[in-house]
Structures are given as structure tokens and as C-alpha cells.
N, C-alpha and C. Protein backbone atom coordinates (compact mmCIF):
# COMPACT_ATOMS: atom_id res chain seq x y z
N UNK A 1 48.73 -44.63 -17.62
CA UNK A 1 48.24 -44.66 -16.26
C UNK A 1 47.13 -45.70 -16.14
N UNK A 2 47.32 -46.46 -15.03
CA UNK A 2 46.46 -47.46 -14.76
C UNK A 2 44.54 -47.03 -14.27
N UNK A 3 44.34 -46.12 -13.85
CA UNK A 3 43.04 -45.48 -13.39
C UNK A 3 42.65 -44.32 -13.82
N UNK A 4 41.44 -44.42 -14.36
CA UNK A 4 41.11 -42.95 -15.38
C UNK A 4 40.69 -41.88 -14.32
N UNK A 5 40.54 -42.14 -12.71
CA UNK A 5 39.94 -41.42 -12.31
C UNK A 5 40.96 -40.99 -11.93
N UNK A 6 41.97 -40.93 -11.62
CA UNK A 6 43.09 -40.49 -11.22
C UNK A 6 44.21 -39.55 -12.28
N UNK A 7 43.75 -39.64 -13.24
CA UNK A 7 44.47 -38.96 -14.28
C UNK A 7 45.03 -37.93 -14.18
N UNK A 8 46.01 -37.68 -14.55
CA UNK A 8 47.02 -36.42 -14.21
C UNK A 8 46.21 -35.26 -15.64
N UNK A 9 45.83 -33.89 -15.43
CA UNK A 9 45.13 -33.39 -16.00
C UNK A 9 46.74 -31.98 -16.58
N UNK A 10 46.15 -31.39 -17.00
CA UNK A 10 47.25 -29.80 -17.37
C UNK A 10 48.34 -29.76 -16.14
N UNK A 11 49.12 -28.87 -16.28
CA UNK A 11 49.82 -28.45 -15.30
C UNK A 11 50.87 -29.67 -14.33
N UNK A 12 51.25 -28.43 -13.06
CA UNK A 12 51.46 -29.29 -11.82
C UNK A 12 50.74 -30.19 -11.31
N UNK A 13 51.32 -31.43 -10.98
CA UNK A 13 50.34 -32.25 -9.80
C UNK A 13 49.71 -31.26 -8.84
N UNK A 14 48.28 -31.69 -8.50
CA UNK A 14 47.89 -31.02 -7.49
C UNK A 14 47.83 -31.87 -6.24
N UNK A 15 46.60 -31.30 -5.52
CA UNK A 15 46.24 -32.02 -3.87
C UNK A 15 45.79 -33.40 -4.23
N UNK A 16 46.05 -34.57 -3.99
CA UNK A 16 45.35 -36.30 -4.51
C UNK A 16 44.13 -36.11 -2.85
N UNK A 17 43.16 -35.62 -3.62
CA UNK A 17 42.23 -35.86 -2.60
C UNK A 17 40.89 -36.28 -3.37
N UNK A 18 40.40 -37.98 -2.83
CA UNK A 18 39.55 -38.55 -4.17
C UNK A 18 38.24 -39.11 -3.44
N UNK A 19 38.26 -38.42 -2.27
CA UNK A 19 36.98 -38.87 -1.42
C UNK A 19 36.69 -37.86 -0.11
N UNK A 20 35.47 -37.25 0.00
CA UNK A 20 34.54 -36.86 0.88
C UNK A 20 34.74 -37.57 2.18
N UNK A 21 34.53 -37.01 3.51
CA UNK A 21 35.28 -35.57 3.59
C UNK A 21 36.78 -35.53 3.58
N UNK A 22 36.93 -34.15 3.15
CA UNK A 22 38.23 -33.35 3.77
C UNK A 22 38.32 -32.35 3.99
N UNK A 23 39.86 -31.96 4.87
CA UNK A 23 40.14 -30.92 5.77
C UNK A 23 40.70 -29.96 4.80
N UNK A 24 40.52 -28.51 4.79
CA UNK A 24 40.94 -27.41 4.03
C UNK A 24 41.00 -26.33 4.61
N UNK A 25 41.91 -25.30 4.15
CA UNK A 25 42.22 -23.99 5.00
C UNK A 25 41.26 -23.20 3.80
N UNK A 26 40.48 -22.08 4.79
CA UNK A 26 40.18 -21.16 3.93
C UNK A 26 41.01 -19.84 3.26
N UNK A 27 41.17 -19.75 2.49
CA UNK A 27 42.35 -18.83 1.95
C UNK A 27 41.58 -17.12 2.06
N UNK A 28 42.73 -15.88 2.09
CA UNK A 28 42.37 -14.60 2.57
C UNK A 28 41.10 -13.85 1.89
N UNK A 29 40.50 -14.89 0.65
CA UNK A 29 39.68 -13.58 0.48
C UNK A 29 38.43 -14.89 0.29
N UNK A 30 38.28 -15.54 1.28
CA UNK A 30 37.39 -16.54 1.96
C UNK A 30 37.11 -17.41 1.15
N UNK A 31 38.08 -17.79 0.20
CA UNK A 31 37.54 -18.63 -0.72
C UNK A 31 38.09 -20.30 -0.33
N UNK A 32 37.45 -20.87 -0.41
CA UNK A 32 37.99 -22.92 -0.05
C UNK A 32 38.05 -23.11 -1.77
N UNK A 33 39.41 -24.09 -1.79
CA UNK A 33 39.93 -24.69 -3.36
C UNK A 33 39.15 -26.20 -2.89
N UNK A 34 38.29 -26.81 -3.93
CA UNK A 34 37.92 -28.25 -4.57
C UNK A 34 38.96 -28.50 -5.62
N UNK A 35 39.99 -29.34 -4.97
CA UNK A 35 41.19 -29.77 -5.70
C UNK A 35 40.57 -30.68 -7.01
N UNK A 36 41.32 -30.52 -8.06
CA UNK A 36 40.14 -30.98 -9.64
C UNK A 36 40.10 -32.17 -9.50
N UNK A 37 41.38 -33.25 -8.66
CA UNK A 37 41.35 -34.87 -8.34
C UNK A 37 40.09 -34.96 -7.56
N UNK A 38 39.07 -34.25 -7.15
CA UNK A 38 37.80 -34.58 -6.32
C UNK A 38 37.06 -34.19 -7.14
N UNK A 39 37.12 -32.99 -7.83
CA UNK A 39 35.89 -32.83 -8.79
C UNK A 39 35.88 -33.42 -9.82
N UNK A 40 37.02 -34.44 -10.32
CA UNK A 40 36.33 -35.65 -11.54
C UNK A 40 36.23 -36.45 -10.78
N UNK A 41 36.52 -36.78 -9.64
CA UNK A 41 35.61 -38.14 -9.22
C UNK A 41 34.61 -38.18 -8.56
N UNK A 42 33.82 -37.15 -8.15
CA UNK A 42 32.47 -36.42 -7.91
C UNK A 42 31.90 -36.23 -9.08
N UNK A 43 32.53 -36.01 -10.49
CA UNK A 43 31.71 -35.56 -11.74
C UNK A 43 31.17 -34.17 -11.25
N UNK A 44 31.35 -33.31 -11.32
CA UNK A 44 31.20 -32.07 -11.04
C UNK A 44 31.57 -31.26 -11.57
N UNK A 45 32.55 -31.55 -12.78
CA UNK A 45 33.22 -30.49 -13.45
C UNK A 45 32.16 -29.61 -14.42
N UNK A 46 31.08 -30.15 -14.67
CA UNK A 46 30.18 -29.14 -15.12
C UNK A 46 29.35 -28.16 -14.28
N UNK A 47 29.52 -28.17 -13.38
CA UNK A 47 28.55 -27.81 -12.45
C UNK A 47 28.77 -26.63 -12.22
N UNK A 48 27.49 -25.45 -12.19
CA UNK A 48 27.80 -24.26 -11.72
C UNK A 48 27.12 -23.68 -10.05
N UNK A 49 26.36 -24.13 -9.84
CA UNK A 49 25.94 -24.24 -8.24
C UNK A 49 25.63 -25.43 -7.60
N UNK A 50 26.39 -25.21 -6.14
CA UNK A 50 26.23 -26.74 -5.68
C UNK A 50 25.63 -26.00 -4.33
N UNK A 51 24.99 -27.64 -3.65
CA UNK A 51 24.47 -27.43 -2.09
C UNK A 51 25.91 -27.98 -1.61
N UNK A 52 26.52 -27.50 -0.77
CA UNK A 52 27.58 -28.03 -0.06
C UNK A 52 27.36 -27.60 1.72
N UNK A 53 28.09 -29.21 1.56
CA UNK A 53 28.02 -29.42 3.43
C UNK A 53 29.69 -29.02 3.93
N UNK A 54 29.50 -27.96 5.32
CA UNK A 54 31.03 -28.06 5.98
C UNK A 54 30.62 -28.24 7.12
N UNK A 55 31.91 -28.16 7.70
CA UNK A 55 32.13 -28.51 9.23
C UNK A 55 33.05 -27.69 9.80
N UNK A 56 32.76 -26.51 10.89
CA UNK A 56 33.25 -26.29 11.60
C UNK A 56 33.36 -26.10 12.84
N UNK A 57 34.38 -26.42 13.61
CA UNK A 57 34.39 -26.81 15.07
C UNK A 57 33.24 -27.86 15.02
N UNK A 58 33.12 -28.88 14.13
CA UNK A 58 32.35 -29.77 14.92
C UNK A 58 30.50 -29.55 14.35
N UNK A 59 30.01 -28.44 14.19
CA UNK A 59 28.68 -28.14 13.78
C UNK A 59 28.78 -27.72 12.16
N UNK A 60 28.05 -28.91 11.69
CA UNK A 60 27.92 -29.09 10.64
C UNK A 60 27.12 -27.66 10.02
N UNK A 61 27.21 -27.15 8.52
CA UNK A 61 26.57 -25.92 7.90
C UNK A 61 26.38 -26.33 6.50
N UNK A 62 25.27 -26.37 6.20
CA UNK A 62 24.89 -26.86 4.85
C UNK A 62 24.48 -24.88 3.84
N UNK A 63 25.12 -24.87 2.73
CA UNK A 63 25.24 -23.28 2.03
C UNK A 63 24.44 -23.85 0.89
N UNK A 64 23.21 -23.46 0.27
CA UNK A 64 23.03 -23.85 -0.60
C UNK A 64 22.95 -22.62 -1.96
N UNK A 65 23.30 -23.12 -2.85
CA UNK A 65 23.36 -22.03 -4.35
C UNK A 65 24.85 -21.75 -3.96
N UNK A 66 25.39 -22.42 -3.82
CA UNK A 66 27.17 -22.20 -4.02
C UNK A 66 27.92 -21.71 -4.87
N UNK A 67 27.87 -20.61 -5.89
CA UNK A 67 28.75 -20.76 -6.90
C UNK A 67 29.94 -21.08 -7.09
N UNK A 68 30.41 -22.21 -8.11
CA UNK A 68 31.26 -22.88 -8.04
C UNK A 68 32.43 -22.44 -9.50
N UNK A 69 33.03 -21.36 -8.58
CA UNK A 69 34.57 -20.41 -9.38
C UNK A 69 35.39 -21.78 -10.21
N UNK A 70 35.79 -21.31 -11.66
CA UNK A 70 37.09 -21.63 -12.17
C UNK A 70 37.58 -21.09 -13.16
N UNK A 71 38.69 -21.64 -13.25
CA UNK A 71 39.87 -20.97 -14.06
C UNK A 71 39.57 -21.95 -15.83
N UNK A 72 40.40 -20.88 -16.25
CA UNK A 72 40.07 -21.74 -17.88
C UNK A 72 40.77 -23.18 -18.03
N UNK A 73 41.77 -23.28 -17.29
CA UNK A 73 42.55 -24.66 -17.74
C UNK A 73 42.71 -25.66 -16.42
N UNK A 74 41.91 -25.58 -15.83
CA UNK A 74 41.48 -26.39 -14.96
C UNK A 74 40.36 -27.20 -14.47
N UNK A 75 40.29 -27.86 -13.64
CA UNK A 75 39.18 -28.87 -13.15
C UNK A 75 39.29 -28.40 -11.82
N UNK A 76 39.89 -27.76 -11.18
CA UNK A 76 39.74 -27.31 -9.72
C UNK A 76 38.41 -26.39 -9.80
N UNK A 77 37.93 -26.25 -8.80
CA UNK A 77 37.03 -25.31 -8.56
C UNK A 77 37.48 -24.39 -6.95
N UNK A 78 37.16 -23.54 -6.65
CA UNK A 78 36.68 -22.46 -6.07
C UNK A 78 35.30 -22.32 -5.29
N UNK A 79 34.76 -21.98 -4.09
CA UNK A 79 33.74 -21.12 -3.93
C UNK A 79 34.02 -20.41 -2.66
N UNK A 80 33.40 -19.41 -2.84
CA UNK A 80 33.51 -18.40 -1.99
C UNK A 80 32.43 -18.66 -0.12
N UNK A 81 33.23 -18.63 0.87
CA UNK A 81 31.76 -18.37 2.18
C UNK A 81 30.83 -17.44 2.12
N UNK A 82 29.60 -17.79 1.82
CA UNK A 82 28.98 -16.47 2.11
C UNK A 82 29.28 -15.60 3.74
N UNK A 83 29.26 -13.82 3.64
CA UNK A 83 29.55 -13.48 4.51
C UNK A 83 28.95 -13.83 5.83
N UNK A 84 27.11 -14.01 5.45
CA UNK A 84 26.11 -14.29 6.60
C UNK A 84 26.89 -15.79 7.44
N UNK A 85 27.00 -16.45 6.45
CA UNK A 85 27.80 -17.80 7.40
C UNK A 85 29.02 -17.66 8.26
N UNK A 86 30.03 -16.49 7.40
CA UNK A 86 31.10 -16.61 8.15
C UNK A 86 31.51 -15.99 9.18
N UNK A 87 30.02 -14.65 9.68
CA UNK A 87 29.90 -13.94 10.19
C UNK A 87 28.83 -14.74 11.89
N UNK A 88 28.30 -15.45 11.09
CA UNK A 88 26.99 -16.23 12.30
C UNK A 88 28.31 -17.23 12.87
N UNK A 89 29.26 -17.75 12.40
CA UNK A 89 29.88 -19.23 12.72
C UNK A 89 31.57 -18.62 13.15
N UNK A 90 32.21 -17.69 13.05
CA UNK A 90 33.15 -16.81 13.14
C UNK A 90 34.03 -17.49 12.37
N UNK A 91 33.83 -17.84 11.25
CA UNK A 91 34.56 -18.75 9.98
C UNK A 91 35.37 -17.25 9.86
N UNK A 92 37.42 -17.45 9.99
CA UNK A 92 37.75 -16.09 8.86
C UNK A 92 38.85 -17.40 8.22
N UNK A 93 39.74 -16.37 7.51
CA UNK A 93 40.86 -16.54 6.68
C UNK A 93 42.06 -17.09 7.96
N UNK A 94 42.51 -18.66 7.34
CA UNK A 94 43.32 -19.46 7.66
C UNK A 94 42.79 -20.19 8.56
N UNK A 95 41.43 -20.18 9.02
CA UNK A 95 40.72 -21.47 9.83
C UNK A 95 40.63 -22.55 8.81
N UNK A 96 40.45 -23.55 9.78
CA UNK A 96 40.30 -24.96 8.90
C UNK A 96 38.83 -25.51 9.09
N UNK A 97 38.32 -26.29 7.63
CA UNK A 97 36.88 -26.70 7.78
C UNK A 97 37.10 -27.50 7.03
N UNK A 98 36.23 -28.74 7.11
CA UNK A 98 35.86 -29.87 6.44
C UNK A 98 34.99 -29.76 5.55
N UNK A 99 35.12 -30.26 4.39
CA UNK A 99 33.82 -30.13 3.21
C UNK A 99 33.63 -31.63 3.73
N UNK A 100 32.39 -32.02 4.04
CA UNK A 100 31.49 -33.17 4.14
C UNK A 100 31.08 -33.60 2.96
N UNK A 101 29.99 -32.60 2.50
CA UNK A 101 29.35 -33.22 1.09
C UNK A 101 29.22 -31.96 -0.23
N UNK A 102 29.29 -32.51 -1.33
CA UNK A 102 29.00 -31.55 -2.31
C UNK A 102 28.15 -32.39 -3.12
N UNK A 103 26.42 -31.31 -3.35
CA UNK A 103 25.94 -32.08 -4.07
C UNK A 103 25.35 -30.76 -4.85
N UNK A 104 24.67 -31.20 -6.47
CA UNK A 104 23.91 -30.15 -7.19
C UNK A 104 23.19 -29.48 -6.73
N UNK A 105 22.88 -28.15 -7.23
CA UNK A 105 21.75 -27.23 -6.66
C UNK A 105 20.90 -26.89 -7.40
N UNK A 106 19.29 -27.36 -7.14
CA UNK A 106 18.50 -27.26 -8.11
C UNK A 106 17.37 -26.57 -7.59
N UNK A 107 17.39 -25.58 -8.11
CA UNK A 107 17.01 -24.20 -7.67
C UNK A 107 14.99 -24.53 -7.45
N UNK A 108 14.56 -24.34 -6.61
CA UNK A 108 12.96 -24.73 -6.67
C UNK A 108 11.96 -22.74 -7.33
């Protein structure tokens, strides 16, 4: 393969999504997937809390201390909405939101 950032990792091909933002459905038990083709080219695969930016309907929501879910043989990540957000913004299961930004969370 010609580009290391693009590298085909374990498994099935997944989602080729290699740049900030994008559009994602939240799945039933409120969790949004970071397809692993974004989290090696973010470098993120070590990361266990992030500040992340979304978008819904338009008004941006920045969550910070994100924990960032995964599986053993993957580079995808996981995180869950907190309820207070999805409850203040009427975020449920199968709306669509934009991740804007994902950056580290460094706890003060």
C-alpha cells in the first residue's frame, strides 16, 4: 500500500473517514463509533479521555473528559453522550451529529 496513513488494519474494511468533521448516527445505547481510519490519523489511538466537539442541529457542544471505549483488536474507538447533554440538547438514538473536533483531555 502506497500511504501508511491509510493502512488497512485487522479485520473488515471499515468507514474511510480521514478528516474532521463528520456526520454520524448515534447508535441505541448512545454511543457514536470514531472509525480507527480517523483515529490513526488523529494519533489518538492511545488516548483514554478526550475534549470532543459536536454539532447538533447546528449548535455546537463541546463534552469534556470523554471516555474513549475499545475493543481489543481494534483502532476504532467508542464514547458514550453523557446523559446531562443528551437530555439539555434532546440528542436520542438514531439522530445524526457531527464530531467537529477531538482533542486530549488534560485534566486541571
Amino acid at each position: 500500500m502506497c500511504g501508511q496513513e491509510l493502512r488497512q488494519g485487522r479485520g473488515a474494511p471499515g468507514y474511510r473517514v480521514t478528516k474532521l468533521p463528520y456526520k454520524v448516527r448515534v447508535y441505541l445505547n448512545n454511543q457514536v463509533l470514531i472509525p480507527a481510519s480517523l483515529v490513526r490519523v488523529l494519533g489518538i489511538s492511545g488516548l483514554k479521555y478526550a475534549v470532543i466537539t459536536i454539532s447538533y442541529n447546528g449548535v455546537p457542544i463541546t463534552i469534556k473528559g470523554v471516555k474513549l471505549l475499545r475493543t481489543k483488536h481494534t483502532n476504532s474507538r467508542q464514547f458514550t453522550i453523557p446523559r446531562e447533554v443528551r437530555e439539555t440538547y434532546g440528542i436520542k438514538p438514531g439522530d445524526e451529529i457531527e464530531i467537529i473536533d477531538i482533542k486530549p483531555f488534560k485534566p486541571t
